[in-house]
PDB file of N, CA and C in Angstrom:
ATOM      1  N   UNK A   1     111.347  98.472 126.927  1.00  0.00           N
ATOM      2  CA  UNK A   1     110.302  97.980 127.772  1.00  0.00           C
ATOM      3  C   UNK A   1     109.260  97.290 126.887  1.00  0.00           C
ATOM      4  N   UNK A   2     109.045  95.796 127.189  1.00  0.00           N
ATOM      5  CA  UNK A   2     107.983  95.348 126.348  1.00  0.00           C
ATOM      6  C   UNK A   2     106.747  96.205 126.609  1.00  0.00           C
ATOM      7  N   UNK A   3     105.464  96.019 125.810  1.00  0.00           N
ATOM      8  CA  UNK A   3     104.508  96.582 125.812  1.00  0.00           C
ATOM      9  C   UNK A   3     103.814  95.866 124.852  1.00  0.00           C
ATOM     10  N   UNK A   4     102.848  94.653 124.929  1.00  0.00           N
ATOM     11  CA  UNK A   4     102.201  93.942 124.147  1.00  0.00           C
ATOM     12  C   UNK A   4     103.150  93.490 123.389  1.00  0.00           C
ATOM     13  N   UNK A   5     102.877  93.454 121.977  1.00  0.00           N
ATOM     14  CA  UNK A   5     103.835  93.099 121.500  1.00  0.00           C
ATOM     15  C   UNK A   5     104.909  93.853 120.408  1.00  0.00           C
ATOM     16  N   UNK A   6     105.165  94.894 121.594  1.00  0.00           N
ATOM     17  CA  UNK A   6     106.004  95.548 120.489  1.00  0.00           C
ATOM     18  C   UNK A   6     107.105  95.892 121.598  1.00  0.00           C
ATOM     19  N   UNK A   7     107.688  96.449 121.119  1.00  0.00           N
ATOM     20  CA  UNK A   7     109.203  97.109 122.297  1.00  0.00           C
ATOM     21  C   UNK A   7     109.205  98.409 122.162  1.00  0.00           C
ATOM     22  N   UNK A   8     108.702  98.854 123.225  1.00  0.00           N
ATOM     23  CA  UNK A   8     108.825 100.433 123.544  1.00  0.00           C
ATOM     24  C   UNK A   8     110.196 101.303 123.921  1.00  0.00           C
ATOM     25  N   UNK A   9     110.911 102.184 123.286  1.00  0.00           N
ATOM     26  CA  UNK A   9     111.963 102.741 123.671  1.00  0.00           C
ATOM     27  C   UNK A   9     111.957 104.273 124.293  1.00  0.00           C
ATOM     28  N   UNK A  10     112.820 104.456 125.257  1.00  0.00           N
ATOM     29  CA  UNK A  10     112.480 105.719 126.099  1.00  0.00           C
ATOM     30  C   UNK A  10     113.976 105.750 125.966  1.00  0.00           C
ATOM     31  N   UNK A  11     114.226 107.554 125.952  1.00  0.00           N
ATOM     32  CA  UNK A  11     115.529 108.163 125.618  1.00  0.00           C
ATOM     33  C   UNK A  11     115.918 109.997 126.429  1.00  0.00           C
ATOM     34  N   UNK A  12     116.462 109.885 126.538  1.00  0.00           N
ATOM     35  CA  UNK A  12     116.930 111.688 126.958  1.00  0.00           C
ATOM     36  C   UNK A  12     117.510 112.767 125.196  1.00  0.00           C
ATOM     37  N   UNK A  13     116.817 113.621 125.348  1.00  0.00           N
ATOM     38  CA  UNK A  13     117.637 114.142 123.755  1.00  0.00           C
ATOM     39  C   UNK A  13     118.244 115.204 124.889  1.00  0.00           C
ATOM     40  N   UNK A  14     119.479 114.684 124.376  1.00  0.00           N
ATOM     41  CA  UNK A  14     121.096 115.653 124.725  1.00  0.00           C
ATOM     42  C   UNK A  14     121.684 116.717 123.923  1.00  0.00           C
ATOM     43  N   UNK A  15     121.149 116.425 122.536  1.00  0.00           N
ATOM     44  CA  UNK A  15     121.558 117.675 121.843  1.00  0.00           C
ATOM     45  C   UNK A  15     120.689 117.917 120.470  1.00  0.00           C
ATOM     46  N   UNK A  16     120.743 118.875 119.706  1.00  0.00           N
ATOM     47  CA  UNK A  16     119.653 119.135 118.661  1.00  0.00           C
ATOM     48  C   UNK A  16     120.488 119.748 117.759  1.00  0.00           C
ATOM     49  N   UNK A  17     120.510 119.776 116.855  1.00  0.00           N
ATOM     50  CA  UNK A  17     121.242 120.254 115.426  1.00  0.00           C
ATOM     51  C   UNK A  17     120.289 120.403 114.334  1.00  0.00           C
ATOM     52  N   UNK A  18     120.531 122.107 114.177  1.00  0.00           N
ATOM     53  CA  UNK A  18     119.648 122.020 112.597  1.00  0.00           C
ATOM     54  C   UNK A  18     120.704 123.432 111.792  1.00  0.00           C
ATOM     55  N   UNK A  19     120.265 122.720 110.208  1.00  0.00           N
ATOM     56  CA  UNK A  19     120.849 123.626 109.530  1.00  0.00           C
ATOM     57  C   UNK A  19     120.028 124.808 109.191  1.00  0.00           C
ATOM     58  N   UNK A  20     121.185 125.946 108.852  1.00  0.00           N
ATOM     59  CA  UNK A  20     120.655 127.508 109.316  1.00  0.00           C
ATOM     60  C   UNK A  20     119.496 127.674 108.651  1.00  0.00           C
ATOM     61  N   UNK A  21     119.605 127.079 107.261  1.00  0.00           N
ATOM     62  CA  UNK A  21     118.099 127.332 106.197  1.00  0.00           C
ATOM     63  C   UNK A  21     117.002 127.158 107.113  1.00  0.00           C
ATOM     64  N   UNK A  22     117.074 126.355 107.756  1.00  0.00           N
ATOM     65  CA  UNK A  22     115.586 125.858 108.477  1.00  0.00           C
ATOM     66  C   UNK A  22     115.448 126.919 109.534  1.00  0.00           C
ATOM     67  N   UNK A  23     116.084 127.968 109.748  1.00  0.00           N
ATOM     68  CA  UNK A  23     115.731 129.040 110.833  1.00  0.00           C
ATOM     69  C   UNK A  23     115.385 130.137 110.324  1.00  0.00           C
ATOM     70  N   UNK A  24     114.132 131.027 111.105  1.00  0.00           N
ATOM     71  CA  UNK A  24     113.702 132.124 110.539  1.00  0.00           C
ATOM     72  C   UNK A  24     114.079 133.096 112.190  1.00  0.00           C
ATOM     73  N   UNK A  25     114.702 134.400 111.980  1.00  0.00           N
ATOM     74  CA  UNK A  25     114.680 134.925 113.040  1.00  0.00           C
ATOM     75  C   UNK A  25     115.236 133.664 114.244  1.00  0.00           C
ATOM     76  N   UNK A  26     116.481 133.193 113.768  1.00  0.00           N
ATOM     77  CA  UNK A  26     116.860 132.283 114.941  1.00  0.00           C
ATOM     78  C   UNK A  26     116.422 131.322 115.480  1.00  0.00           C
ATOM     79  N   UNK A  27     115.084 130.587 115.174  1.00  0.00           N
ATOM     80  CA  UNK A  27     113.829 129.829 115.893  1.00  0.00           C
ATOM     81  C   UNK A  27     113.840 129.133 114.689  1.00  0.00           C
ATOM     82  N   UNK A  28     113.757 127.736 114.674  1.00  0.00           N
ATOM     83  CA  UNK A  28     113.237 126.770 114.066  1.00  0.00           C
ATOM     84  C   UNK A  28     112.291 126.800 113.063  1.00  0.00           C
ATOM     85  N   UNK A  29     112.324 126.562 112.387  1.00  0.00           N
ATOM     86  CA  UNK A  29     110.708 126.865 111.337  1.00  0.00           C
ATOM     87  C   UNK A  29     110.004 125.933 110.914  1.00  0.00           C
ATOM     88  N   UNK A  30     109.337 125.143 111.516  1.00  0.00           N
ATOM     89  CA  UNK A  30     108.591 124.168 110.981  1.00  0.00           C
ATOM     90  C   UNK A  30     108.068 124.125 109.862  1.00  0.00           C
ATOM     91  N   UNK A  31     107.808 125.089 109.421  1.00  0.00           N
ATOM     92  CA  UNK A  31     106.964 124.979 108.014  1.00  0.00           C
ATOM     93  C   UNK A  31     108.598 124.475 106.699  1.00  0.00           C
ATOM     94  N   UNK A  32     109.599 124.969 107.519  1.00  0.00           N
ATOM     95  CA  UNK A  32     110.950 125.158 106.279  1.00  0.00           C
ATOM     96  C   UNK A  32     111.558 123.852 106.494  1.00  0.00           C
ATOM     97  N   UNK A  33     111.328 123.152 108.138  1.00  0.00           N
ATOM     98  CA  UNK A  33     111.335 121.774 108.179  1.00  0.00           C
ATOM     99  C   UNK A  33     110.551 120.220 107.353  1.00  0.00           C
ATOM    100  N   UNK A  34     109.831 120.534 107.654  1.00  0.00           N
ATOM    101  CA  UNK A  34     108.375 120.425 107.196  1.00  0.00           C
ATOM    102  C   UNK A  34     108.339 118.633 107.472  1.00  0.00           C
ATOM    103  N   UNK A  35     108.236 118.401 108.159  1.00  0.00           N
ATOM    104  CA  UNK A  35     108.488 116.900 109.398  1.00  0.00           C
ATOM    105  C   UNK A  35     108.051 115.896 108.774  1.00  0.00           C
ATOM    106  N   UNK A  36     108.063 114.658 108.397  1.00  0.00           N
ATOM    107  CA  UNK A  36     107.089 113.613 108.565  1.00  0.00           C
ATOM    108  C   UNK A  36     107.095 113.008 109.515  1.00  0.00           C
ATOM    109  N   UNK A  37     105.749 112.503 110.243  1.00  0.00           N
ATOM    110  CA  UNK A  37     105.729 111.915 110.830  1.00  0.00           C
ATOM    111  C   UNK A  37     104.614 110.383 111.470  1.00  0.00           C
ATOM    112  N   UNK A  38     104.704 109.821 111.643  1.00  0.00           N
ATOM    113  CA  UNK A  38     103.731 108.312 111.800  1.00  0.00           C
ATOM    114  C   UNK A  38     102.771 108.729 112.932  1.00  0.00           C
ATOM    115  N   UNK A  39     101.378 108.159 112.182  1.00  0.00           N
ATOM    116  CA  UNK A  39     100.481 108.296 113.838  1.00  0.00           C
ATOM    117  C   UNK A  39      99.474 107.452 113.104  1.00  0.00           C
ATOM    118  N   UNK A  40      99.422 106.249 113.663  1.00  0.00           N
ATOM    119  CA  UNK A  40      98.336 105.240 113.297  1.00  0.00           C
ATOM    120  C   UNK A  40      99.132 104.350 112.045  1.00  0.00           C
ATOM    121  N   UNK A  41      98.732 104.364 111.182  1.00  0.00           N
ATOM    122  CA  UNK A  41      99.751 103.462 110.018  1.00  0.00           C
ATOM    123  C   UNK A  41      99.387 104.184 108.977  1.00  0.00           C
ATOM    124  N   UNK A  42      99.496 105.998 109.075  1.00  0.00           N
ATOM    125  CA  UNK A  42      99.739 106.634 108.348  1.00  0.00           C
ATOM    126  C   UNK A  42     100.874 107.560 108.552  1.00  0.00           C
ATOM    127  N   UNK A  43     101.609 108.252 107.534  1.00  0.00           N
ATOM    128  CA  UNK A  43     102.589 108.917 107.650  1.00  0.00           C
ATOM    129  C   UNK A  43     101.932 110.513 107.226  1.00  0.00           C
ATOM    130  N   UNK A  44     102.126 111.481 107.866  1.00  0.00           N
ATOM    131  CA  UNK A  44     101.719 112.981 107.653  1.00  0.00           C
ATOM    132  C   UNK A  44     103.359 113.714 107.675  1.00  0.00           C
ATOM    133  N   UNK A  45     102.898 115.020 106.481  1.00  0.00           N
ATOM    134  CA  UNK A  45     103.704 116.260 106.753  1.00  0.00           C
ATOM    135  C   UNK A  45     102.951 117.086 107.523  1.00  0.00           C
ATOM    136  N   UNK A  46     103.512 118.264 107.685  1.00  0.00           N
ATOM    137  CA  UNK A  46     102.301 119.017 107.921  1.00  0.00           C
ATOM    138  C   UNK A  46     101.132 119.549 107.333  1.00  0.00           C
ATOM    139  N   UNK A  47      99.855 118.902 107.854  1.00  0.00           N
ATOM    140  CA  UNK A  47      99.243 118.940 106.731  1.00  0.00           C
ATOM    141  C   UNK A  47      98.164 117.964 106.331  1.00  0.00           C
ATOM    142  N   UNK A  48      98.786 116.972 105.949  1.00  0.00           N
ATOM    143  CA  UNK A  48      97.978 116.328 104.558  1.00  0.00           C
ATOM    144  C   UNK A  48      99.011 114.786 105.278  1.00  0.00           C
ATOM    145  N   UNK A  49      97.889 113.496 104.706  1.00  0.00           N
ATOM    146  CA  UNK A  49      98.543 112.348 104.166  1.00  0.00           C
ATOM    147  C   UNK A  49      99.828 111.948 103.803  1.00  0.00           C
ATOM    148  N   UNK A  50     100.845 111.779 103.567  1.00  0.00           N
ATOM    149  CA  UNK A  50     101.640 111.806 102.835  1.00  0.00           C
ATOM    150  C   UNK A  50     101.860 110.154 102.113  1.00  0.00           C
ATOM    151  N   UNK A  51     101.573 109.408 102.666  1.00  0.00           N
ATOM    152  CA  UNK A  51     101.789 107.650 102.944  1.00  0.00           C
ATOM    153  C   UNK A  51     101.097 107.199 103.364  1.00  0.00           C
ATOM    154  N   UNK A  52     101.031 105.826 103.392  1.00  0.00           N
ATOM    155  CA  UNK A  52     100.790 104.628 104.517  1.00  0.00           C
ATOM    156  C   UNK A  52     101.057 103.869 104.631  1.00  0.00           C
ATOM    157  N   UNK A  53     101.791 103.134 106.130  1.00  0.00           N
ATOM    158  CA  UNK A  53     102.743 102.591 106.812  1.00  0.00           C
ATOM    159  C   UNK A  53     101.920 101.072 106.450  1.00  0.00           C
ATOM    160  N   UNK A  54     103.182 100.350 106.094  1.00  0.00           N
ATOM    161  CA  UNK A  54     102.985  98.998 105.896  1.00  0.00           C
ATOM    162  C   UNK A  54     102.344  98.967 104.415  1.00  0.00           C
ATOM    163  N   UNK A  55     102.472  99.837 103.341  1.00  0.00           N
ATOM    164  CA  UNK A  55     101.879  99.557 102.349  1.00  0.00           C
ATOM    165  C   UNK A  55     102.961 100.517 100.877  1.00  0.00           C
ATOM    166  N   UNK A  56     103.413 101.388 101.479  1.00  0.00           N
ATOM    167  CA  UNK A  56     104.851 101.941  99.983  1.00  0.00           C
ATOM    168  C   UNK A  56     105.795 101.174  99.977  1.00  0.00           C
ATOM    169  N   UNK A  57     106.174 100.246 100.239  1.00  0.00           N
ATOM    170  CA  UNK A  57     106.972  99.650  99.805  1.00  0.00           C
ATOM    171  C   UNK A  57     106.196  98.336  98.978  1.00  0.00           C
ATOM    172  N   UNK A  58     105.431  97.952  99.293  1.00  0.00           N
ATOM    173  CA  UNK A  58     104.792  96.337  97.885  1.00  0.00           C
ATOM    174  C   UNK A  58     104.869  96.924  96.858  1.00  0.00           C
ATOM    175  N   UNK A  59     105.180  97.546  96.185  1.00  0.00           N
ATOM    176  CA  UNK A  59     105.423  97.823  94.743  1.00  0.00           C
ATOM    177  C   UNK A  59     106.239  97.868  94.550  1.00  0.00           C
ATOM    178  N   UNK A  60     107.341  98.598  94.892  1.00  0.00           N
ATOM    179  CA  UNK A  60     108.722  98.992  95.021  1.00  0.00           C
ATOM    180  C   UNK A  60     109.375  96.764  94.681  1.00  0.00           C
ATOM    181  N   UNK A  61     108.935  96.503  95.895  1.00  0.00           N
ATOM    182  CA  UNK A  61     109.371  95.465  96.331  1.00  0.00           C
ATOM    183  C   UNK A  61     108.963  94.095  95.284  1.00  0.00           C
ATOM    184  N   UNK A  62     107.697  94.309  94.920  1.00  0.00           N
ATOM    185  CA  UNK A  62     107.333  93.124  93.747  1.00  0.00           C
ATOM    186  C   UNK A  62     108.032  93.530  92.540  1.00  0.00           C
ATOM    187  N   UNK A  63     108.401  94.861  92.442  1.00  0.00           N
ATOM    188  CA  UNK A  63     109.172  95.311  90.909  1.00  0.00           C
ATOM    189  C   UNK A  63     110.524  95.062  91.260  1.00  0.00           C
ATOM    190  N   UNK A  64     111.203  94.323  92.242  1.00  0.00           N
ATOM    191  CA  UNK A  64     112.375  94.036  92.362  1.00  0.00           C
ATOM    192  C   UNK A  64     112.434  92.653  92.504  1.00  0.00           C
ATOM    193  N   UNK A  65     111.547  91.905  92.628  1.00  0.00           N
ATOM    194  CA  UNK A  65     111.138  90.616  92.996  1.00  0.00           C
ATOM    195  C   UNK A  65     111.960  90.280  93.949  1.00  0.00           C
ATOM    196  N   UNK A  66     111.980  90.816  95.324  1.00  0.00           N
ATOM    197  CA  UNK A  66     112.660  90.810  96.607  1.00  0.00           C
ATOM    198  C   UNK A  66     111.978  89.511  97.254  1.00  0.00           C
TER     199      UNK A  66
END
């Protein structure tokens, strides 16, 4: 679905898979996961900063002269 100018995607999750390490007492463990994820044009773990979107890769990328 457009949305300004970006393309918005909408989905059903049908199934979930995680490996056993990441379970404490059967239940998921977020902390043993420990997620990243984007909100604004920064990237977070839980927690803290981790990145920022639109800007780790120019270095990477001028030291390869891409």
């Amino acid at each position: 679905m457009p949305i300004f100018d970006f393309e918005m995607f909408f989905g059903e999750i049908i199934a979930v898979y995680v490996n056993e390490p990441c379970l404490t007492d059967g239940t998921l463990d977020p902390k043993k996961v420990n997620p990243i994820i984007m909100m604004g044009s920064a990237y977070y773990d839980l927690g803290q900063v981790v990145g920022n979107a639109f800007k780790e890769g120019i270095a990477y990328k001028q030291a390869q002269d891409i």
